[in-house]
Structure formats: C-alpha cells, structure tokens
Protein backbone atom coordinates (compact mmCIF):
# COMPACT_ATOMS: atom_id res chain seq x y z
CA UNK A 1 0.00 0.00 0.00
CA UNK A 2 1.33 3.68 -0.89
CA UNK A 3 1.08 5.98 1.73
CA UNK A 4 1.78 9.76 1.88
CA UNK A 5 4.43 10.64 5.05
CA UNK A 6 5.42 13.77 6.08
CA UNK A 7 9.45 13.98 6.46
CA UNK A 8 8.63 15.29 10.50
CA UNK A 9 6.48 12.02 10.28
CA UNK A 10 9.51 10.27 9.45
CA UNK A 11 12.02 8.39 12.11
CA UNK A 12 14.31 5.69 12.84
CA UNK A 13 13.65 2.45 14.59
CA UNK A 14 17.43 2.37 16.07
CA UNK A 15 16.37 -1.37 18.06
CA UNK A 16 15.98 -2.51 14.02
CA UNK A 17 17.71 -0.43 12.51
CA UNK A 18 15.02 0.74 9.52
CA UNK A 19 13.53 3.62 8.75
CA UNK A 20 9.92 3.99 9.95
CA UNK A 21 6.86 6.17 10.73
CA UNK A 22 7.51 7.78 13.72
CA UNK A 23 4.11 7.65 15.40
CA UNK A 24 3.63 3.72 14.78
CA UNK A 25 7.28 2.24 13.97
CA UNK A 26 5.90 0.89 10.88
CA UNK A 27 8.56 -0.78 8.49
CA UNK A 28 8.88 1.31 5.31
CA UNK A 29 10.27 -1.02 2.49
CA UNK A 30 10.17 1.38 -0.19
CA UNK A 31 10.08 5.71 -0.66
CA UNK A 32 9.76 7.86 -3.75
CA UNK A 33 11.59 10.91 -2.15
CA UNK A 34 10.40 13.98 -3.49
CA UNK A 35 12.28 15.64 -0.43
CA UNK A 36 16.07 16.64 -1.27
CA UNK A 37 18.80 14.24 -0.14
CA UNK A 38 20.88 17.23 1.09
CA UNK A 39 18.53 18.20 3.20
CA UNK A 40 18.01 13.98 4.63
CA UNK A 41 21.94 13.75 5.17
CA UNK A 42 20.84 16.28 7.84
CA UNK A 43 18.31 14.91 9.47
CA UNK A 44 18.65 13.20 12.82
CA UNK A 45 18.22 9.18 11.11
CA UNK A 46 20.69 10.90 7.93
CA UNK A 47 23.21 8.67 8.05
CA UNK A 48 21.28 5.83 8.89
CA UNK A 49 19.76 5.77 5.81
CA UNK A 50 23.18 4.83 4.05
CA UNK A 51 22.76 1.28 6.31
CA UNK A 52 19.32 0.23 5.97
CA UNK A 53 17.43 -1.33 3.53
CA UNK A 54 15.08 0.91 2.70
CA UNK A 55 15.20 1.06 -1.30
CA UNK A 56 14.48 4.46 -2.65
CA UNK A 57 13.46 5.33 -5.93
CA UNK A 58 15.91 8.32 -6.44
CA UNK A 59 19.61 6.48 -4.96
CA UNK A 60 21.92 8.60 -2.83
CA UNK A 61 24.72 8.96 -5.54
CA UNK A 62 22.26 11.37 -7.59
CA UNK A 63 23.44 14.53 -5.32
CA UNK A 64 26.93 14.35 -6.69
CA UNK A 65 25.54 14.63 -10.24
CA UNK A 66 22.79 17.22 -9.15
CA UNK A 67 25.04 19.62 -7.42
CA UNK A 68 26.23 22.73 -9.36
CA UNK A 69 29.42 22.34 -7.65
CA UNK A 70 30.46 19.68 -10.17
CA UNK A 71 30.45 22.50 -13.23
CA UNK A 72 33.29 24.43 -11.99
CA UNK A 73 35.46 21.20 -11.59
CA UNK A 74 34.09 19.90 -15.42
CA UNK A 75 35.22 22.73 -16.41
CA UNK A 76 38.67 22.96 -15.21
CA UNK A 77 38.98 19.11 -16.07
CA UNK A 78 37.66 20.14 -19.84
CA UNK A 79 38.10 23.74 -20.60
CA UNK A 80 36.36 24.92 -23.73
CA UNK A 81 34.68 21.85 -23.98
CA UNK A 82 31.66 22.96 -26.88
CA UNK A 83 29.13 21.21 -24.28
CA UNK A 84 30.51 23.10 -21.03
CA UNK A 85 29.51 26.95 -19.93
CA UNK A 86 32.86 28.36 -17.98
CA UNK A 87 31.95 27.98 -14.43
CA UNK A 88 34.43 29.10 -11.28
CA UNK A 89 33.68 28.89 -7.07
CA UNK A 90 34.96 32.16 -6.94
CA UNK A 91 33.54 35.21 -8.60
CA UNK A 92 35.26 37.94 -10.92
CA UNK A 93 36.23 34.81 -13.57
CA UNK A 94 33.60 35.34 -15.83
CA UNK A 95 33.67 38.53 -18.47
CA UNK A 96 30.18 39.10 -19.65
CA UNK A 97 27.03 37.85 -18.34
CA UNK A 98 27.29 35.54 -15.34
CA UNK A 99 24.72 33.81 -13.03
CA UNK A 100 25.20 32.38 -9.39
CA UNK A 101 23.57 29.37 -8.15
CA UNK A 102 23.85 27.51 -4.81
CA UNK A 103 26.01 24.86 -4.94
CA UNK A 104 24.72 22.26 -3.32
CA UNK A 105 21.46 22.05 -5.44
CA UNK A 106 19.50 21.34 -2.27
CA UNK A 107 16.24 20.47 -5.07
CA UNK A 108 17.12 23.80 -6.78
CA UNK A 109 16.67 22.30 -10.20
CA UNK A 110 14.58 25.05 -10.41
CA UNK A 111 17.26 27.25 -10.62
CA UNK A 112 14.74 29.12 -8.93
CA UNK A 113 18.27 30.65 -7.17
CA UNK A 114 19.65 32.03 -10.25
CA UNK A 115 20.88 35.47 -10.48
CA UNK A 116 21.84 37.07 -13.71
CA UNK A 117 24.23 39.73 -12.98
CA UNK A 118 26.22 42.09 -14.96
CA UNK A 119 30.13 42.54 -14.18
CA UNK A 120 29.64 46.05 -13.07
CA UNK A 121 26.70 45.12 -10.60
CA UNK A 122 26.84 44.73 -6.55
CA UNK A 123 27.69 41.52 -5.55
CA UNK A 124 25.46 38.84 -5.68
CA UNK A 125 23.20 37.97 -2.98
CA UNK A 126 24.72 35.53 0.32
CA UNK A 127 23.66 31.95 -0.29
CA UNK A 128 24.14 30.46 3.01
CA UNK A 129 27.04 28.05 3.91
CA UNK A 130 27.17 26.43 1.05
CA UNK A 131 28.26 28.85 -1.50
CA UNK A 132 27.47 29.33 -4.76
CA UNK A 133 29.26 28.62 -8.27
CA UNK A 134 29.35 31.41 -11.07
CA UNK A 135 28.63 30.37 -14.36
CA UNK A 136 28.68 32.31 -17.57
CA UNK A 137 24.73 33.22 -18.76
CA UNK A 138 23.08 31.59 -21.67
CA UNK A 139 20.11 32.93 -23.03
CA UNK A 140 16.78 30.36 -22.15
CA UNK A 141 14.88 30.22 -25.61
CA UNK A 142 11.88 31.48 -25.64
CA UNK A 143 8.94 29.96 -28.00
CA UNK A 144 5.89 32.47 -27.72
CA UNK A 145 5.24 33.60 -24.14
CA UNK A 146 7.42 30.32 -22.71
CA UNK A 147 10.67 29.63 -21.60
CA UNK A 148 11.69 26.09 -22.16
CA UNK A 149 14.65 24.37 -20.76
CA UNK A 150 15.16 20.49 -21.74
CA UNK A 151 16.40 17.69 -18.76
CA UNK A 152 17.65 14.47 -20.34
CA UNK A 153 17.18 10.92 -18.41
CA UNK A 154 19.99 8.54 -20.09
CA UNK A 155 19.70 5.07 -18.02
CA UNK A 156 23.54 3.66 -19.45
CA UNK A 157 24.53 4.97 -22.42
CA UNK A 158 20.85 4.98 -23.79
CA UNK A 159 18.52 7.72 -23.34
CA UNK A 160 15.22 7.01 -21.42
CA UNK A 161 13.19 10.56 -21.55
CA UNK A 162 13.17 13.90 -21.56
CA UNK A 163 10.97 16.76 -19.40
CA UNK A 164 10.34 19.98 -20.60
CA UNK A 165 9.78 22.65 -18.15
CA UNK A 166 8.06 26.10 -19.41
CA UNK A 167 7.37 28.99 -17.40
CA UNK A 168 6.85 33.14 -18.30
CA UNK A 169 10.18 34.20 -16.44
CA UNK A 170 13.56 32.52 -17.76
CA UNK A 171 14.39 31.38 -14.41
CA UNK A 172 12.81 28.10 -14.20
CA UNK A 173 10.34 27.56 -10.46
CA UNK A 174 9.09 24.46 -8.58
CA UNK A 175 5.92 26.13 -10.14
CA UNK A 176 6.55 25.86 -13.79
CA UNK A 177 4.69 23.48 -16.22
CA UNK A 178 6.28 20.50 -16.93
CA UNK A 179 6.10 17.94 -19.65
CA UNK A 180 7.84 14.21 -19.37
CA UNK A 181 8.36 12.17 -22.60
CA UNK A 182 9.05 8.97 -22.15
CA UNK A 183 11.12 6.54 -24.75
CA UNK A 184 9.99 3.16 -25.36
C-alpha cells in the first residue's frame, strides 16, 4: 500500500535499525523521495539511511551529479569543452554575463536561485554556507510567451526521456509546467 508521510512524520527504529513512521514504527520497504537528499543527510536518522534497507526510488549517488558544484570542476577538467559553460567557485572569472547558483542544489533544479548579474553590478546575494558557483549566462529560448529548458534521463549509455519545463520568467520555479516524454 502507498502511503503519503510527512518527512517530521519520518524516524528511525534504532532497536531494528530501519527507517519507519515515527508515530507507529511501521517498516517502510520502499520511498519515492520527493524531499532533497541534502537536506536527509541532515536529518537526525541521515546517516542511517546509508545502512538500511530501505530502497528508494531516487539512490543517494544522484546529489553528486545534481550539485552545481560539479560545473566548476568539469570545467577545469575540460576547458572549452563545446558542451561546457565556464563555471568558477569564486567570482570575478567570468567577463560578460554571469549567473550564481547555490552549490549544493539542495532540489534547486529550479534554478529558482539564479541570479543574472552584470560585471559592473553589486555583488550577488549571500547563499548560506554552502556557496554558490558562477557560471557564464546563456540565453533560455523562448517559443511564444514560454521559456523552455530540456532535462535528459539517459539510463547507461541509452537515453530514457526527456521533461520539458516552461514557465513566463527565464528562471525556471518548482511552479513551472512541466512535460515528461518517455522513450519506449
């Protein structure tokens, strides 16, 4: 049965060591997280979660390839690389057009976080304590009165899907529209 739990709703059973709902110690077997894994690491039961056997639909490992602090380290491993924007920790790198985005990605696929600044402008805004990265800007297209950015699923080496999200403002929200396609 599929049942809707509230991450305060959500404990450990240390005697079993599993993950359970806090108000009954019921066994969960399986979650579809929709809550960011930076933020579980941080819970009390966060590092329990690495040892039990609770099987979750989006694994662990996906915060390394969702953080934005991997693009300033791509980009020093491949510089120029046609499929790479230049991306630094620190700012001042970038001539032109830059944005900041926290690094971690703490669910900010959104890149509801994004700042577009110009080189002359203040500094951008404080993040918190994780930082930010500064990446050069590109330009979201625009078809009509939407802005559409593509995401890519590749499972292997073959893609799986692709979501389209579409919003009014270039700076895509946990609001926006989105579209999945799925490959058969």
């Amino acid at each position: 049965m599929t049942r809707f739990i509230a991450i305060e709703d959500i404990g450990w059973d240390e005697a079993n060591r599993r993950v359970c709902r806090r108000s009954t110690t019921t066994r969960s077997a399986c979650c579809c997280k929709l809550y960011p894994w930076e933020w579980l690491a941080r819970k009390s039961f966060g590092p329990d979660l690495l040892t039990s056997q609770l099987r979750v639909v989006e694994p662990a490992w996906k915060m390394l390839l969702s953080n934005k602090g991997l693009l300033p380290i791509l980009w020093e491993l491949f510089p120029d690389h046609p499929n790479l924007l230049p991306a630094y920790f620190e700012p001042g790198r970038i001539a032109g057009d830059f944005v900041a985005e926290a690094a971690p990605v703490a669910r900010r696929r959104e890149r509801a976080s994004a700042r577009r600044s110009e080189r002359r402008s203040r500094p951008v805004a404080s993040y918190g304590a994780e930082g930010c990265i500064y990446q050069a800007y590109a330009p979201v297209p625009r078809f009509g009165d939407d802005y559409v950015t593509i995401g890519a699923w590749i499972i292997g080496d073959a893609p799986a899907g692709i979501g389209l999200r579409e919003d009014t403002s270039p700076i895509t929200r946990n609001t926006s529209r989105f579209v999945p396609h799925y490959f058969v």
